[in-house]
C-alpha atoms as a PDB file:
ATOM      1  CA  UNK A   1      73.574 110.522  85.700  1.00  0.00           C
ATOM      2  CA  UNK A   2      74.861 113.911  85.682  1.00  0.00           C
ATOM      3  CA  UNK A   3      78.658 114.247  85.872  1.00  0.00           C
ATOM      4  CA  UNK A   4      81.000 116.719  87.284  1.00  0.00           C
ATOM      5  CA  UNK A   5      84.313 117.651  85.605  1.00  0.00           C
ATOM      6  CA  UNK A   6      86.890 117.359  88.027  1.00  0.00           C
ATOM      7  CA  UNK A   7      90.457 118.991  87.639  1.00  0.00           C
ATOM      8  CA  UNK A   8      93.040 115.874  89.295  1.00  0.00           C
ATOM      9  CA  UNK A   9      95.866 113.964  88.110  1.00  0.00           C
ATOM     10  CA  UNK A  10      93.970 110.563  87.891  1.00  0.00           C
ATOM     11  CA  UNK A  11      90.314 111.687  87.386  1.00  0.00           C
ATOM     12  CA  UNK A  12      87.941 113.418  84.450  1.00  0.00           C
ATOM     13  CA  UNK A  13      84.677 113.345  86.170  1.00  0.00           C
ATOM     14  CA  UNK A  14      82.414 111.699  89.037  1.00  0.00           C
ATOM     15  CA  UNK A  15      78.898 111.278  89.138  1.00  0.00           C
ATOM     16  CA  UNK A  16      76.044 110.307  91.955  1.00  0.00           C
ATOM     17  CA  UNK A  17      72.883 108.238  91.271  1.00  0.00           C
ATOM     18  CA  UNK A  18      71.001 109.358  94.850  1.00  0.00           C
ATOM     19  CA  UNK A  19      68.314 106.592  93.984  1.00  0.00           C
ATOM     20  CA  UNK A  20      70.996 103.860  94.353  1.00  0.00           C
ATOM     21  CA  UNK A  21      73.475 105.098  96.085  1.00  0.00           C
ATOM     22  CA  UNK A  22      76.147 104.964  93.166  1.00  0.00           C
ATOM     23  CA  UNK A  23      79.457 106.636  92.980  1.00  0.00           C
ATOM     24  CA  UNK A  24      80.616 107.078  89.203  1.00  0.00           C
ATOM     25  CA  UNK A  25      84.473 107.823  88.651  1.00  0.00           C
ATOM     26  CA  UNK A  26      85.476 108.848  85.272  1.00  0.00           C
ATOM     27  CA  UNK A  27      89.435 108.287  85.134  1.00  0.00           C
ATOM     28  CA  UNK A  28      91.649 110.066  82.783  1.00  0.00           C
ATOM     29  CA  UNK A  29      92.496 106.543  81.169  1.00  0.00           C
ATOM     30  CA  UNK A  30      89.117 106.701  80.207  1.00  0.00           C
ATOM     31  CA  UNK A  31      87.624 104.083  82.478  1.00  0.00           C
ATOM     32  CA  UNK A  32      84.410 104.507  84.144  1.00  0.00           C
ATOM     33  CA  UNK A  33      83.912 102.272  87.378  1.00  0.00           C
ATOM     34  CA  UNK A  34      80.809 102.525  89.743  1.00  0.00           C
ATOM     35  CA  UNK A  35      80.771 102.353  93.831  1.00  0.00           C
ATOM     36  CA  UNK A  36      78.013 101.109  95.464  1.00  0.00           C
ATOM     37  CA  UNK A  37      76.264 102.322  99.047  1.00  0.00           C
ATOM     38  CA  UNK A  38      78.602 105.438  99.033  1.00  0.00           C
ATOM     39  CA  UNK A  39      76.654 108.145 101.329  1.00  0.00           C
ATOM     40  CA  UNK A  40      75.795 111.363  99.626  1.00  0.00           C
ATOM     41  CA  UNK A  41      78.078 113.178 101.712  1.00  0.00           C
ATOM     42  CA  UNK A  42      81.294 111.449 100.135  1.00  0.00           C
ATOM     43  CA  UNK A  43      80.049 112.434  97.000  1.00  0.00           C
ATOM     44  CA  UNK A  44      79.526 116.168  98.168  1.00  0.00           C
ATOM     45  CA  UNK A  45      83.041 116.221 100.125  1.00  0.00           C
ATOM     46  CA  UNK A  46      84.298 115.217  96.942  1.00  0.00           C
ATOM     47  CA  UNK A  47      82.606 117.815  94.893  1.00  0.00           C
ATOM     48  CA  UNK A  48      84.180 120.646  97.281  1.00  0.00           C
ATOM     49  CA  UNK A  49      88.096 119.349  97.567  1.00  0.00           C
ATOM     50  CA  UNK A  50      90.852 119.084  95.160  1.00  0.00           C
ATOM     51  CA  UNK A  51      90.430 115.643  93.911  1.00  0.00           C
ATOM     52  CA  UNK A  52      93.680 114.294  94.959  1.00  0.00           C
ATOM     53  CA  UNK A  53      94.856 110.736  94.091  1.00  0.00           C
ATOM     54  CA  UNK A  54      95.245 109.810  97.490  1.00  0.00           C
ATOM     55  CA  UNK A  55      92.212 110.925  98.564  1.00  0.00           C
ATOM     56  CA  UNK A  56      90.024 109.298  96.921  1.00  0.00           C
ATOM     57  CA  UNK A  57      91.753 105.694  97.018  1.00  0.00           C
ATOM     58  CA  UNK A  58      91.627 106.613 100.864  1.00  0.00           C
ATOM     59  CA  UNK A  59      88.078 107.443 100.756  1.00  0.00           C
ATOM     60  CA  UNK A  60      86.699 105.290  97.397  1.00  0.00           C
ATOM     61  CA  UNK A  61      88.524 102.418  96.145  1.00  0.00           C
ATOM     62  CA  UNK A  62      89.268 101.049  99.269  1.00  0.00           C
ATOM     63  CA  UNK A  63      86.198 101.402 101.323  1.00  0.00           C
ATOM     64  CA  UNK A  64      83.418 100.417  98.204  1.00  0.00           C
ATOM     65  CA  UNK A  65      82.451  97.581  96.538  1.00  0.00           C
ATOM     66  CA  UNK A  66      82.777  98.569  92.505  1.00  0.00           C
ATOM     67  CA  UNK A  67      82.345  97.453  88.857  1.00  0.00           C
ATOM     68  CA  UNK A  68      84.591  98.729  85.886  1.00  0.00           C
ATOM     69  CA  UNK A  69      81.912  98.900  83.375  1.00  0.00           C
ATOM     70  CA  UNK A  70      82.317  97.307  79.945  1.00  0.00           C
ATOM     71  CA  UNK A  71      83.406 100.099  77.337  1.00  0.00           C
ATOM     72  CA  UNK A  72      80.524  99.367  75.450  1.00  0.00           C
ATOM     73  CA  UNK A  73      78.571 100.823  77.531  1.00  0.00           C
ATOM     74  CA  UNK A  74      80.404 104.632  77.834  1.00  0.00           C
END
């Protein structure tokens, strides 16, 4: 999956799968979580804004089913 440095106050990078339909967030702390069945679009609305906090627990956390994955894996 090919990420995207982001410049925000909680997040490093996100990343989109388009074969599954996965969301990956890259936080600052270093945790990685995926979101599953996000639409393209969120993933390109988030590409174009300033990658507020509150936007994307607005838009993300809240709205997604996700995994934090292991840190074995990253």
């Amino acid at each position: 999956m090919k990420k995207i440095y982001v410049s925000s106050r909680d997040l490093s990078s996100i990343g989109y799968d388009t074969n599954n339909c996965v969301l990956e967030v890259e936080f600052l702390s270093g945790d990685i979580y995926q979101y599953f069945n996000v639409p393209y679009r969120i993933f390109a609305e988030l590409t174009k804004s300033n990658l507020d906090g509150t936007l994307f627990h607005n838009w993300i956390s809240r709205s997604y089913k996700y995994k934090k994955l292991p840190q074995t894996l990253y």
